[in-house]
N, C-alpha and C. Protein backbone atom coordinates (compact mmCIF):
# COMPACT_ATOMS: atom_id res chain seq x y z
N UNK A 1 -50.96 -12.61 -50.33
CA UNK A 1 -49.96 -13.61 -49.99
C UNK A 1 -48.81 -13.58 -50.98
N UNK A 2 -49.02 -13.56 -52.50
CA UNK A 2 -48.02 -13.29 -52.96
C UNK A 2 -47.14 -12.24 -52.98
N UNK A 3 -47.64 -11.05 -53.27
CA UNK A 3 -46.68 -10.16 -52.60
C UNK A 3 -45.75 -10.13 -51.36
N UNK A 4 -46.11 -10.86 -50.90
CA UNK A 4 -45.44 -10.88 -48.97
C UNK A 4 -43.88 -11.88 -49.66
N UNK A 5 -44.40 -13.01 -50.74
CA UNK A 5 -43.29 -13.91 -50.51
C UNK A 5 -42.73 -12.80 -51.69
N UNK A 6 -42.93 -12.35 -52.62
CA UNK A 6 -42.42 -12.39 -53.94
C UNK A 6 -41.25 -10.70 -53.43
N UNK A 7 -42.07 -10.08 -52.37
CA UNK A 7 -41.26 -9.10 -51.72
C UNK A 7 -40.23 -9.65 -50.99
N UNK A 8 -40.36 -10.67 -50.16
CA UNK A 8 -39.68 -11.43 -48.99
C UNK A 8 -38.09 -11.46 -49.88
N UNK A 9 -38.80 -12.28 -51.44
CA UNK A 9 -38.01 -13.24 -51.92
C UNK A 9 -37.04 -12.45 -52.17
N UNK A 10 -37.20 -11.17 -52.71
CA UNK A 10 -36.11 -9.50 -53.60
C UNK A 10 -35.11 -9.21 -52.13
N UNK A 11 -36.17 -9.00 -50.80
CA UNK A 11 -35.93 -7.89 -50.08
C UNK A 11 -35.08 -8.61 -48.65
N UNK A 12 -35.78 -9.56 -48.55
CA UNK A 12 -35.35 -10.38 -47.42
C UNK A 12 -34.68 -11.43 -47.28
N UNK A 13 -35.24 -12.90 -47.56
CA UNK A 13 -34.78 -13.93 -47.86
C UNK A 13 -33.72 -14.44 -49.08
N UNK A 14 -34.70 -14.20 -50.70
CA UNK A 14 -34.75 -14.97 -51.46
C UNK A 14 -34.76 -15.85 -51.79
N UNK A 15 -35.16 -17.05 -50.79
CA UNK A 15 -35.00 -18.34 -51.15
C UNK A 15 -36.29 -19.26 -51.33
N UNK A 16 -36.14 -20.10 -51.69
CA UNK A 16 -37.20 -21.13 -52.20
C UNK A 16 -38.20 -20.61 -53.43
N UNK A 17 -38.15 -19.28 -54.35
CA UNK A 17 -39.01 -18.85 -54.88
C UNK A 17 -40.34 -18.78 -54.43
N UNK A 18 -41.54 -18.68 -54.55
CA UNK A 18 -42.33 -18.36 -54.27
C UNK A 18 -42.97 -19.57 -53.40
N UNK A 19 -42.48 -20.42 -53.45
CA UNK A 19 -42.85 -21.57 -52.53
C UNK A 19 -43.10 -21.48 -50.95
N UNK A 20 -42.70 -20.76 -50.09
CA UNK A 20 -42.95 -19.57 -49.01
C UNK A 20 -44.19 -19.37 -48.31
N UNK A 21 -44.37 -19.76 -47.64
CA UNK A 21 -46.02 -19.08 -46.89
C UNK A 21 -45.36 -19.75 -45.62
N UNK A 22 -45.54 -18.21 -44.71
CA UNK A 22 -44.84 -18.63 -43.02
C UNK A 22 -46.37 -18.11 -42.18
N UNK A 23 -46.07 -18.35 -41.49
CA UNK A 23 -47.75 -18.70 -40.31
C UNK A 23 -48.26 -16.74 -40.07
N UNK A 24 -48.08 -16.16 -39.11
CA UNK A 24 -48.19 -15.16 -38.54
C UNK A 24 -47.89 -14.05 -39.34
N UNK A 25 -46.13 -14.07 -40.18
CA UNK A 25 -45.82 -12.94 -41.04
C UNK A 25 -46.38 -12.66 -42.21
N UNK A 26 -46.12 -13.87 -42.87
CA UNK A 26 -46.71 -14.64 -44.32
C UNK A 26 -48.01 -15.69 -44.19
N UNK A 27 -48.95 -14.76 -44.03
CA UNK A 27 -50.55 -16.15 -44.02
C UNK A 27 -50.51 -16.58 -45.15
N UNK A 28 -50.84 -18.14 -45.02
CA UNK A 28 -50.86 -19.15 -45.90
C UNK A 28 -52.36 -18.65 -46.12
N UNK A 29 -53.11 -18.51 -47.54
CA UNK A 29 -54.44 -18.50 -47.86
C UNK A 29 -54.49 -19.67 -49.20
N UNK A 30 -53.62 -20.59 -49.59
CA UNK A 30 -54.01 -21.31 -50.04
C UNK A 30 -53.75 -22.33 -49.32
N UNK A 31 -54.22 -23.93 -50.03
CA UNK A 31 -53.92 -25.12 -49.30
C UNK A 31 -52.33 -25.40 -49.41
N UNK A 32 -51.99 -26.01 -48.08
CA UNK A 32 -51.07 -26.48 -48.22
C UNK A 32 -51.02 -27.91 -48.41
N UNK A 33 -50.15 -28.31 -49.73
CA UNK A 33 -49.54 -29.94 -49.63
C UNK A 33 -48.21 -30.42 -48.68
N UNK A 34 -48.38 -31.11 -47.73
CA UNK A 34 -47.47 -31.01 -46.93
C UNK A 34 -46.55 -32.28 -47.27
N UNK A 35 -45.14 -32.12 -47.53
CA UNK A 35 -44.56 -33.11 -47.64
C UNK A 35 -43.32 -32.46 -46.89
N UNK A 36 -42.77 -33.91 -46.82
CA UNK A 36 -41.52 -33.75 -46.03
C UNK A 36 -40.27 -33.96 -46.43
N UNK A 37 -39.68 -32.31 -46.08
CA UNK A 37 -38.22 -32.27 -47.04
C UNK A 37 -37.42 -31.87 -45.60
N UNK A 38 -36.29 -31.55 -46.71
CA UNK A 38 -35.03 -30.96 -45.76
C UNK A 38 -34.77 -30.22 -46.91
N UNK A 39 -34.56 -28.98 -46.80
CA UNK A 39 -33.87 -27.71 -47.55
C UNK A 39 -32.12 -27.74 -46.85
N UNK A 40 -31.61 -27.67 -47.74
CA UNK A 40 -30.10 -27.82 -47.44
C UNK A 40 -29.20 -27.14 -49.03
N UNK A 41 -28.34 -26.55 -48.98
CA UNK A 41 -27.24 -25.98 -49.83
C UNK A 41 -27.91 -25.06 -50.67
N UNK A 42 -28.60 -24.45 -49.93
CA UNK A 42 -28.73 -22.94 -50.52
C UNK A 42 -27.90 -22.02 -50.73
N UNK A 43 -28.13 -21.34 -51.72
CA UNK A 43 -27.07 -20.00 -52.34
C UNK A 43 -28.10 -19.19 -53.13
N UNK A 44 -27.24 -18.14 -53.21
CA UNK A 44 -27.78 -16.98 -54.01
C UNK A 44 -26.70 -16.08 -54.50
N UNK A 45 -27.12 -15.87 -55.59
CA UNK A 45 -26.48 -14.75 -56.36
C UNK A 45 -26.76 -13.63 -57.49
N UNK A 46 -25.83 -12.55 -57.47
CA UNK A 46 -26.74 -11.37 -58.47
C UNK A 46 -26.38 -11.63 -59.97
N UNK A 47 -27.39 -11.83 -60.65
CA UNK A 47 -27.26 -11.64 -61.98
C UNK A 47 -27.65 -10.38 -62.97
N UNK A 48 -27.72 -9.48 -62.04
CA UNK A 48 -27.94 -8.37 -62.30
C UNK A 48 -26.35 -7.52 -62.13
N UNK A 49 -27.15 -5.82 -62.44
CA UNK A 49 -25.16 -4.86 -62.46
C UNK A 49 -25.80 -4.15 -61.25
N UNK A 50 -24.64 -3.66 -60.98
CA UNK A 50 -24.34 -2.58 -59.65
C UNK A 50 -25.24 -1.40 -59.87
N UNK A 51 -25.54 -0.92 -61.12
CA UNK A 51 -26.90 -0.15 -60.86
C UNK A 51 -28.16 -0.12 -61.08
N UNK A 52 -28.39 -2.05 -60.48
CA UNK A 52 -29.93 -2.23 -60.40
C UNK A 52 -30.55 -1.78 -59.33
N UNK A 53 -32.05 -0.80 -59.37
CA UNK A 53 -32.35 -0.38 -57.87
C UNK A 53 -32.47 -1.21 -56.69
N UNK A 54 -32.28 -2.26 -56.85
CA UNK A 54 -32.68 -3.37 -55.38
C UNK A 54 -31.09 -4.36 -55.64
N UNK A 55 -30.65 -4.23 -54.40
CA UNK A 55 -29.21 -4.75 -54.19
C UNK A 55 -29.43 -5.45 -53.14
N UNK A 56 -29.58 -7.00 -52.99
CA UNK A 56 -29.07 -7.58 -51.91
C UNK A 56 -27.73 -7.59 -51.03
N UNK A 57 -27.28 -6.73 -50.37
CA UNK A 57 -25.93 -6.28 -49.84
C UNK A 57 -25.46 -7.23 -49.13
N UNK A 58 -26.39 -8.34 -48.11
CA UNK A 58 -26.05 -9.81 -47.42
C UNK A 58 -27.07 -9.99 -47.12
N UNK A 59 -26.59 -11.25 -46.58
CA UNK A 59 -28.27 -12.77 -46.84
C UNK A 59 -27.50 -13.66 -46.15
N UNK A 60 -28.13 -13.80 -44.61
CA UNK A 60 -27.61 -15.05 -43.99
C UNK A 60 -28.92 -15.84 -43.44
N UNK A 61 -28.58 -17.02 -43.58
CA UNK A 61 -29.80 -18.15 -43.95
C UNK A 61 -29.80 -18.89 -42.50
N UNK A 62 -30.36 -19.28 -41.58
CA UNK A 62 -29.65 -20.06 -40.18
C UNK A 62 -30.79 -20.80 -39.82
N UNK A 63 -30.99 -21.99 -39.45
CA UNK A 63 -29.72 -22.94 -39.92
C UNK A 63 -29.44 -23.20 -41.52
N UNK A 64 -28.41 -24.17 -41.37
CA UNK A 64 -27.89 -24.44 -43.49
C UNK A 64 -28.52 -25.51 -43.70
N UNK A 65 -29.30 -26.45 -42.57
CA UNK A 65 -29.86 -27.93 -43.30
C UNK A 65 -30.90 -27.36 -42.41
N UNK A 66 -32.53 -27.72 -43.17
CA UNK A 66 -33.67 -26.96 -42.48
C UNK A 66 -34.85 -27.88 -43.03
N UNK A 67 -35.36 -28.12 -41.82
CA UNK A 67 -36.48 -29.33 -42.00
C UNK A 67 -37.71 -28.79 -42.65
N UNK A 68 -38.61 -28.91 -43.05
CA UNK A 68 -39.69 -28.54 -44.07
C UNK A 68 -41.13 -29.29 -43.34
N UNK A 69 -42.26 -28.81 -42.88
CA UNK A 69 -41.70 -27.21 -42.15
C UNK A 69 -40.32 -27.35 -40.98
N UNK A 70 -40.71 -25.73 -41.07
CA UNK A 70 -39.48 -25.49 -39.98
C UNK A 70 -39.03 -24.43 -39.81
N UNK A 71 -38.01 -23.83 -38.66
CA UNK A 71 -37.99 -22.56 -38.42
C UNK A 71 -37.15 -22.23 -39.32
N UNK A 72 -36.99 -20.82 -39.78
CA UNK A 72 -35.35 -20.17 -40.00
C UNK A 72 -35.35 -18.60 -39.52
N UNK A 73 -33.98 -18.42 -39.21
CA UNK A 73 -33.64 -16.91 -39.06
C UNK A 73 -32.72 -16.44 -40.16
N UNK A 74 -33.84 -15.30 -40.24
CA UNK A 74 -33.10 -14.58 -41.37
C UNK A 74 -32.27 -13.35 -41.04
N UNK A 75 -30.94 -12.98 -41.75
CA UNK A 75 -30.47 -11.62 -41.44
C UNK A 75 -29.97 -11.29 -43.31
N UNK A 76 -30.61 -9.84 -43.01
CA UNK A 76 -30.39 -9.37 -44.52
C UNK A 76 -30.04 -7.28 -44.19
N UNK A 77 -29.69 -7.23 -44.98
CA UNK A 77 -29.27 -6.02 -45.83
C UNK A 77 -29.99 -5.76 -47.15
N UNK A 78 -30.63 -4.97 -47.35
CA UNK A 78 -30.65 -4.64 -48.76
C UNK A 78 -30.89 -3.30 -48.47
N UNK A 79 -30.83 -2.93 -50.36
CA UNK A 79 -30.37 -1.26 -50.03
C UNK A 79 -31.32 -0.91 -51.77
N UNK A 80 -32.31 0.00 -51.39
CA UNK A 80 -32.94 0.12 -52.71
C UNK A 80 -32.86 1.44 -52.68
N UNK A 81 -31.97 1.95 -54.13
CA UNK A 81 -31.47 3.26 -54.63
C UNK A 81 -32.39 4.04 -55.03
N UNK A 82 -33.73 4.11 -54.83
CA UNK A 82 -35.05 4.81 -55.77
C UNK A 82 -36.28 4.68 -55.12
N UNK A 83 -37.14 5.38 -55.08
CA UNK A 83 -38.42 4.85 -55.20
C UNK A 83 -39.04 4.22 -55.95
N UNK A 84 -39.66 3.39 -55.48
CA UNK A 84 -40.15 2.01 -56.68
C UNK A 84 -41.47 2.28 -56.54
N UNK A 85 -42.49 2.21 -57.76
CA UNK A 85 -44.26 2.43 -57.33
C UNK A 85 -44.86 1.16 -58.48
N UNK A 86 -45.81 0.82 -57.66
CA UNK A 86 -46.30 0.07 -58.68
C UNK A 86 -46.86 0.76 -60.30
N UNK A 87 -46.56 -0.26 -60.94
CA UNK A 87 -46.12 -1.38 -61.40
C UNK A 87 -44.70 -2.23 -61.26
N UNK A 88 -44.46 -3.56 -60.38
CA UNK A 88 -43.30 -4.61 -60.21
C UNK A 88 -43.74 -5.47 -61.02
N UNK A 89 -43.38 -5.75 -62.01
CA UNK A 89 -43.60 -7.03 -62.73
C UNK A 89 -42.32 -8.14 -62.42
N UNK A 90 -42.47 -9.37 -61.92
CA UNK A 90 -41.51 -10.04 -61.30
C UNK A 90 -41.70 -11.31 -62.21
N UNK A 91 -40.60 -11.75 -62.75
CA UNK A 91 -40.55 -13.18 -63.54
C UNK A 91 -39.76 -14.19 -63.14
N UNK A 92 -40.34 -14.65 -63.02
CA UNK A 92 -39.21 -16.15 -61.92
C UNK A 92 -39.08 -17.40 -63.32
N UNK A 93 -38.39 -17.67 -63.36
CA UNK A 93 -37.97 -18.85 -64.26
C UNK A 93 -37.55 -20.00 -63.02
N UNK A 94 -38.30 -21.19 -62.91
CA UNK A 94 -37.68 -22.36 -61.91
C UNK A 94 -37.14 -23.71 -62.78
N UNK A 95 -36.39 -24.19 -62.52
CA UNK A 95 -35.50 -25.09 -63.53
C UNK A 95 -35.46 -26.35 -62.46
N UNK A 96 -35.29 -27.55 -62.35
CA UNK A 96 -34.93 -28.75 -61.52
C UNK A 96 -34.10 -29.66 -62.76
N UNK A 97 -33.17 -29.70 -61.72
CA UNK A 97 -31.93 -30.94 -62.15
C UNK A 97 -32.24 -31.77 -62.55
N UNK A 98 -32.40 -32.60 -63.96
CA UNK A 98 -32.62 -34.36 -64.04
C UNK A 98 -31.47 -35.12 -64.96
N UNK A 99 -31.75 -35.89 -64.93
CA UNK A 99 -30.52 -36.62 -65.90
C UNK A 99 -30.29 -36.33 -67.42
N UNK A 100 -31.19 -35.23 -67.59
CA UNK A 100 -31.16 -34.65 -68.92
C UNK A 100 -30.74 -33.59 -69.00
N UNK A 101 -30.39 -32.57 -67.72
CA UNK A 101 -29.93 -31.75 -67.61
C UNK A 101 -30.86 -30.77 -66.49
N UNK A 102 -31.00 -29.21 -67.17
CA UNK A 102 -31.71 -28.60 -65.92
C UNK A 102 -33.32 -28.06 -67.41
N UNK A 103 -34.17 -28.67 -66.54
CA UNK A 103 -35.50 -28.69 -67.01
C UNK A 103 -36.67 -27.47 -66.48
N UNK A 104 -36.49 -26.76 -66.91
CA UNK A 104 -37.63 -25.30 -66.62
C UNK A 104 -39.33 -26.05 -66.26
N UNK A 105 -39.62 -25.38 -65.29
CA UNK A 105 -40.76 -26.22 -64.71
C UNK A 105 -41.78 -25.18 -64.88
N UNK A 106 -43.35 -25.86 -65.23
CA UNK A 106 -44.20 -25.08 -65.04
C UNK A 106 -44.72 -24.00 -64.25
N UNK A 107 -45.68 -23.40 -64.46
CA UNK A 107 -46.25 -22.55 -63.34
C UNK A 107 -47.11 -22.84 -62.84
N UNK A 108 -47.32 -23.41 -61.57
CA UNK A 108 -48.65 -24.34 -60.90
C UNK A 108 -49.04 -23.47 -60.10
N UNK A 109 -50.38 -23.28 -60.72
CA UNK A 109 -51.46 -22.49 -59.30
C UNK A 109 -51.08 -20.88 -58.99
N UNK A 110 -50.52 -20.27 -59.68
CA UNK A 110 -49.33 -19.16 -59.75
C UNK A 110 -48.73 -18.97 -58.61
N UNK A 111 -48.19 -20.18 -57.97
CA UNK A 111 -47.36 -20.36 -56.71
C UNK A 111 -45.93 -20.76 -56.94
N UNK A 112 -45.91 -21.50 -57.30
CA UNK A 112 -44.96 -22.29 -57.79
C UNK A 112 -43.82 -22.92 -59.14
N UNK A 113 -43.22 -22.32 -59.42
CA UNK A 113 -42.41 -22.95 -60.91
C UNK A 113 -42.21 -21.28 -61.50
N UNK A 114 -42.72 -21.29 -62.68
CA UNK A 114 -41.96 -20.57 -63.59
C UNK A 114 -43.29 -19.79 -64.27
N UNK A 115 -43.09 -18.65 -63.18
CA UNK A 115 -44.38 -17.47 -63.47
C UNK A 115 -44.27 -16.34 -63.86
N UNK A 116 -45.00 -15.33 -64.03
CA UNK A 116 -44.93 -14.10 -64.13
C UNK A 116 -46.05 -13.64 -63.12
N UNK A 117 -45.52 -12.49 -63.27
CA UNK A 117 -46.62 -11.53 -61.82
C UNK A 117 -46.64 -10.11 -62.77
N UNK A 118 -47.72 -9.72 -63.34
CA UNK A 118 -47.38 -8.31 -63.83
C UNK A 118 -47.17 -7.01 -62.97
N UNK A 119 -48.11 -7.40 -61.65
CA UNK A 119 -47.68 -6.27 -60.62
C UNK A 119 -47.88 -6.97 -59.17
N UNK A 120 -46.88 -7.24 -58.63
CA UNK A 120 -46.80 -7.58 -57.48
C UNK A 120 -47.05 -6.85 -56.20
N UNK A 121 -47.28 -5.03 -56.42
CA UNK A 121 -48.10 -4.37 -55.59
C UNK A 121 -49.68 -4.86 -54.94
N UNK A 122 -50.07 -5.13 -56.73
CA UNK A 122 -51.70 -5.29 -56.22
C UNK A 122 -51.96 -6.70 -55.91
N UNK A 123 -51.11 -7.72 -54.94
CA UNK A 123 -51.37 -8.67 -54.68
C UNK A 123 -50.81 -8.50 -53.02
N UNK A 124 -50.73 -7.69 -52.55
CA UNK A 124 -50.28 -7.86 -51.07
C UNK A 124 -51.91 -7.97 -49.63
N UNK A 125 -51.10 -9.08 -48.96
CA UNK A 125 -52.34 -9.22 -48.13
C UNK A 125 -52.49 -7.80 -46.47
N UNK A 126 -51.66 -7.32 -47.12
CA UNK A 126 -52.07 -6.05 -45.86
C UNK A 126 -51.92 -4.86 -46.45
N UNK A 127 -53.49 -4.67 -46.90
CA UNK A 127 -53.79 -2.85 -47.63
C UNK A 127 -53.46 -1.97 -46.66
N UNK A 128 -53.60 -2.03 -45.49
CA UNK A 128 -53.16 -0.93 -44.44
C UNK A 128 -52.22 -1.02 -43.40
N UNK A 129 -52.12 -1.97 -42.74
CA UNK A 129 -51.15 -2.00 -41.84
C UNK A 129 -50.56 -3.01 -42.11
N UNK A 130 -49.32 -3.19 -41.69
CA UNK A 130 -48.07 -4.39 -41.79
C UNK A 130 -48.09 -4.79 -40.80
N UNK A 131 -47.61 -6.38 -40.38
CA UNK A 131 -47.68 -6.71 -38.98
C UNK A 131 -46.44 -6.03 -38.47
N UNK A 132 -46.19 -6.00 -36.90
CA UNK A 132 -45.57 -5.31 -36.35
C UNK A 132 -44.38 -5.66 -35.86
N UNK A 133 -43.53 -6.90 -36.74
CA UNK A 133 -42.42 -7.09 -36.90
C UNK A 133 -41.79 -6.09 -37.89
N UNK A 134 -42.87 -5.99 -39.10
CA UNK A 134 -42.10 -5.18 -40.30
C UNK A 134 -42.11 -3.85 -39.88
N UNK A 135 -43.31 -3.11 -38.82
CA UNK A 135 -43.66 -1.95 -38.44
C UNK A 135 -42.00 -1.44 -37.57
N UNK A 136 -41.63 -2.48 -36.50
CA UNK A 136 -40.57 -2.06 -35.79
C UNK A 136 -39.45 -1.97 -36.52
N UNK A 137 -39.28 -2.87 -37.58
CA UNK A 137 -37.96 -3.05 -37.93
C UNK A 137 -37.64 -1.92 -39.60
N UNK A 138 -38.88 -1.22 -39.28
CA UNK A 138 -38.86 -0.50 -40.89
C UNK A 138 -39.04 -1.00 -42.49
N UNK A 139 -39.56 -1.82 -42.23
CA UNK A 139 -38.98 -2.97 -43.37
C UNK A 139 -40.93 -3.01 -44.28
N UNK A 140 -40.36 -2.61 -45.60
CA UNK A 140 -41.80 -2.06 -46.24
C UNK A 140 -42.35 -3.64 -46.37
N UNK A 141 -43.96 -3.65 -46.70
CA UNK A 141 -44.74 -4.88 -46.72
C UNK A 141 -46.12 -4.40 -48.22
N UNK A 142 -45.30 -3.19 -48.22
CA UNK A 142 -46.38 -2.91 -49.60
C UNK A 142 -46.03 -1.66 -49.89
N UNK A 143 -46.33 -1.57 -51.12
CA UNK A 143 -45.61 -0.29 -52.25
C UNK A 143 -46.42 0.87 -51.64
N UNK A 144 -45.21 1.71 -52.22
CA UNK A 144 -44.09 2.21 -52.76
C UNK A 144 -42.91 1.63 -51.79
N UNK A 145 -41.80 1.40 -52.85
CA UNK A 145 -40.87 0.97 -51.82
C UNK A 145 -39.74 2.31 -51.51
N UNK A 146 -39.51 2.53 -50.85
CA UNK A 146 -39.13 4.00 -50.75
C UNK A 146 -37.61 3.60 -50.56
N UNK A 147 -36.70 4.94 -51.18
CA UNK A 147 -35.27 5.03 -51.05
C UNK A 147 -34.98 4.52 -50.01
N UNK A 148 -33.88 3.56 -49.51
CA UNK A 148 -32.62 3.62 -48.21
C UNK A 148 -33.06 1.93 -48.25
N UNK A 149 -31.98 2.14 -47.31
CA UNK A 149 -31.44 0.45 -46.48
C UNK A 149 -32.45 0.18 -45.51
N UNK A 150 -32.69 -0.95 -45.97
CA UNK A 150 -33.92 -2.16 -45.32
C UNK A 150 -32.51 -3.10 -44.80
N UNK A 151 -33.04 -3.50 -42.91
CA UNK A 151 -31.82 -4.25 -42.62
C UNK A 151 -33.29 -5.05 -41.82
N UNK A 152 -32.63 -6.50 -41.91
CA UNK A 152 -33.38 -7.27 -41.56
C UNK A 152 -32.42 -8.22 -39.99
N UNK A 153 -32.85 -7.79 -38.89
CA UNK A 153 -32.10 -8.66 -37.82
C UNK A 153 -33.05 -9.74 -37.19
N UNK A 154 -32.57 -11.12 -37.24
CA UNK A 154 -32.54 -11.67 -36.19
C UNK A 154 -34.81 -12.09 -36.84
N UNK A 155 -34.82 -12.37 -38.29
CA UNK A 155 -36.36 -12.44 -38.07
C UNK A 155 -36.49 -14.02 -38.15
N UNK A 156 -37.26 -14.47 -37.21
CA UNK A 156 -37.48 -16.04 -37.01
C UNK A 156 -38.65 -16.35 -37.57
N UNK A 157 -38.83 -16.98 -38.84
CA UNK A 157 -40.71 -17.67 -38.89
C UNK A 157 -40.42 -18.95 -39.50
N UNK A 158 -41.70 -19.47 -39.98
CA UNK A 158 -41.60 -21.19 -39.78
C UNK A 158 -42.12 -21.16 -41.62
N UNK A 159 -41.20 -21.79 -42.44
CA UNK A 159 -41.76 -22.18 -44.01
C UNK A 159 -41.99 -23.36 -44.00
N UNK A 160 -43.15 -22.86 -44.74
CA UNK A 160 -44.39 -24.35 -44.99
C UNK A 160 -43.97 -24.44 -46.28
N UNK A 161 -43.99 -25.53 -46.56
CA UNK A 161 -44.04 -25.86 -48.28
C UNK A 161 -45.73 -25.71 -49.09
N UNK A 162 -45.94 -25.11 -50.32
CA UNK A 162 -47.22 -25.27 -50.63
C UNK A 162 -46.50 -25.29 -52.13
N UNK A 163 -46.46 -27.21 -52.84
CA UNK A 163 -46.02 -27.21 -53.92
C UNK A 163 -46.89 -28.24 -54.36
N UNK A 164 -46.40 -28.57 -55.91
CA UNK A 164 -47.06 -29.72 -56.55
C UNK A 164 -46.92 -30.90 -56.07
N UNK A 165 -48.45 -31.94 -55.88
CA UNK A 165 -47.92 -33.53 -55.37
C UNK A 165 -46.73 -33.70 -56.10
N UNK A 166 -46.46 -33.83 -57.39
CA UNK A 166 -45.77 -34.35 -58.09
C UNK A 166 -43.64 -34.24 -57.66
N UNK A 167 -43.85 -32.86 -57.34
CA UNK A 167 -42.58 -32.30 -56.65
C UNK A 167 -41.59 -33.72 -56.30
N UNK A 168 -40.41 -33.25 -56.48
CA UNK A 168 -39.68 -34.71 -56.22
C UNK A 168 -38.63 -33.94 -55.44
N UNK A 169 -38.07 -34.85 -54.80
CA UNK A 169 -36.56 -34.49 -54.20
C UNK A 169 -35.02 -33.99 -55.00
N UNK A 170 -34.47 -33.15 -54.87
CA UNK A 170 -33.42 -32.84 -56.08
C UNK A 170 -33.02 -31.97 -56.05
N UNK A 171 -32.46 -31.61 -56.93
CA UNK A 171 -31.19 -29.59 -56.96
C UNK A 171 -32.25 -28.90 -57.92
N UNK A 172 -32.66 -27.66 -57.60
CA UNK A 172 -33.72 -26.52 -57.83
C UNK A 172 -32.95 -25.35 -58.18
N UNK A 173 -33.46 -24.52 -58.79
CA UNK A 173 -32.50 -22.88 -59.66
C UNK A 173 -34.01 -22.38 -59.69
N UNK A 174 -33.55 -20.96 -59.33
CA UNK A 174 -34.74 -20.32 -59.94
C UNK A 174 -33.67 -19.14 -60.27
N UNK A 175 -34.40 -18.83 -61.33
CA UNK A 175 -34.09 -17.01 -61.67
C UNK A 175 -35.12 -15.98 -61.82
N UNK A 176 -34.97 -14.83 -60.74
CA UNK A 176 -36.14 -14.26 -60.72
C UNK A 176 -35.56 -12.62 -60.79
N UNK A 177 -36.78 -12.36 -61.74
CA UNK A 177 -36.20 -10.65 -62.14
C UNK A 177 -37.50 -10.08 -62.07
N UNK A 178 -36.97 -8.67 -61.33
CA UNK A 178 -37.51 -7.74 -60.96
C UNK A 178 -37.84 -6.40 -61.93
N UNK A 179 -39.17 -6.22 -62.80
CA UNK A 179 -38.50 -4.63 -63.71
C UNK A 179 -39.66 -3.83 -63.38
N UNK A 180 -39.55 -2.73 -64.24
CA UNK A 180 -41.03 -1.76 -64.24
C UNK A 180 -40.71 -1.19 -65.58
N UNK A 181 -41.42 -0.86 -66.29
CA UNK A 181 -41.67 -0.65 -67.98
C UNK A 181 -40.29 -1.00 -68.26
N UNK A 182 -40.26 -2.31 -68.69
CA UNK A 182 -39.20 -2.51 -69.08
C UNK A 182 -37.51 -2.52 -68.47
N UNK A 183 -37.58 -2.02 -67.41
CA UNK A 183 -36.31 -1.29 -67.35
C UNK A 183 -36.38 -2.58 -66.05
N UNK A 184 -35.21 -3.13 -65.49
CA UNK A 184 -34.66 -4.34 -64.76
C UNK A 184 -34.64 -3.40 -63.11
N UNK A 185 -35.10 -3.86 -62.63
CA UNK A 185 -34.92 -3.44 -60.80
C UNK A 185 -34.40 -4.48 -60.48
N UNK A 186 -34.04 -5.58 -60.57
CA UNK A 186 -33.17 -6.50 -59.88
C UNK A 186 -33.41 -7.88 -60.33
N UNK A 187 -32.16 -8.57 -60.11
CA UNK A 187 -31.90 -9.91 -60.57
C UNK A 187 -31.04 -10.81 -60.10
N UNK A 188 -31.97 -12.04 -59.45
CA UNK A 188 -31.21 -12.74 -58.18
C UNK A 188 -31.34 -14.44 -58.87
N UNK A 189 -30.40 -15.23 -59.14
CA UNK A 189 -30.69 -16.37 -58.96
C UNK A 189 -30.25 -17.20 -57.78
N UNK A 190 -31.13 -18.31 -57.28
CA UNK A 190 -31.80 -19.03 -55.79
C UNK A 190 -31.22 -20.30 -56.46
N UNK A 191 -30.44 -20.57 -55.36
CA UNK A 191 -30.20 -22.34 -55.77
C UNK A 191 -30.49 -22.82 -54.23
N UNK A 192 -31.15 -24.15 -54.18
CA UNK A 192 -31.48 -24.81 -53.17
C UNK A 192 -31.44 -26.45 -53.57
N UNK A 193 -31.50 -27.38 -52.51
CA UNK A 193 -31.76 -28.76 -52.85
C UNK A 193 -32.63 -29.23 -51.36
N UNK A 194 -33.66 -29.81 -52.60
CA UNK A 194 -34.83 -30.48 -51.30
C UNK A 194 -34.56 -32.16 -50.99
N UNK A 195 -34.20 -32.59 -49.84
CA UNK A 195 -33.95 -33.75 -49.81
C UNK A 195 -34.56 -34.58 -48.89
């Protein structure tokens, strides 16, 4: 399961950090806490350089105010310059807005907040086959990630929230980087607000 979002998050989407588990594409295998948001004013951007191997080229999010759960369609571009093999070590830093400023949040359950993943290969839930959205559309679901453009059209699934009771309503940052011995494969920060 993590691999599916923590790939989703680089390759497809990027949004909500690892918070992500969609029904059919993305099986939820932990519990979900279900609360009720609205995801609204999402953005993304590279904090990485022009010759990191994983380039989000475009990222369109549809709809822009999105009920929790709820559907979205995604359309993406990305374009990865290399073959990538495991080892992905992926570090997400998650921060929430308070009146003190922006506050770096734990790592709960290694779902949620501000984690590390040392290899995000050996956590994917399909050792052999990909379901057959990713099969038609070319779009890898487990390492190696091989040279060329991954284009994502028109993919519809439903995000569940699976976060801490505690979770509050508010403006969210994550920064999440992508490397392998050291060396940076990509770097995206996710802004969202749950309301």
């Amino acid at each position: 399961m993590y691999f599916s979002k923590l790939l989703g998050l680089a390759c497809l989407t990027g949004i909500l950090v690892e918070t992500v588990a969609s029904n059919d594409i993305f099986p939820a295998t932990t519990e979900i806490i279900r609360k009720r948001f609205k995801l609204r004013n999402t953005s993304w951007s590279s904090c990485g350089s022009d010759s990191d191997a994983i380039q989000i080229d475009s990222l369109d999010i549809e709809p822009g105010f999105i009920h929790l759960p709820g559907d979205i369609t995604v359309n993406a571009q990305v374009t990865v310059h290399a073959n990538i093999t495991s080892p992905i070590k992926v570090t997400v830093v998650a921060k929430k807005k308070t009146f003190l400023g922006w506050i770096t949040l734990p790592c709960w359950q290694q779902t949620f907040g501000s984690c590390t993943y040392e290899d995000v290969c050996s956590l994917t839930p399909y050792p052999d086959d990909c379901p057959e959205y990713f099969v038609d559309n070319n779009i890898p679901c487990h390492c190696p990630l091989t040279e060329g453009v991954v284009n994502v059209d028109n993919l519809t699934t439903t995000l569940y929230m699976s976060v801490p009771e505690w979770l509050e309503k508010g403006n969210y940052m994550a920064h999440v980087q992508f490397s392998q011995h050291d060396t940076k494969l990509a770097c995206y920060e996710f802004r969202f607000q749950l309301a």
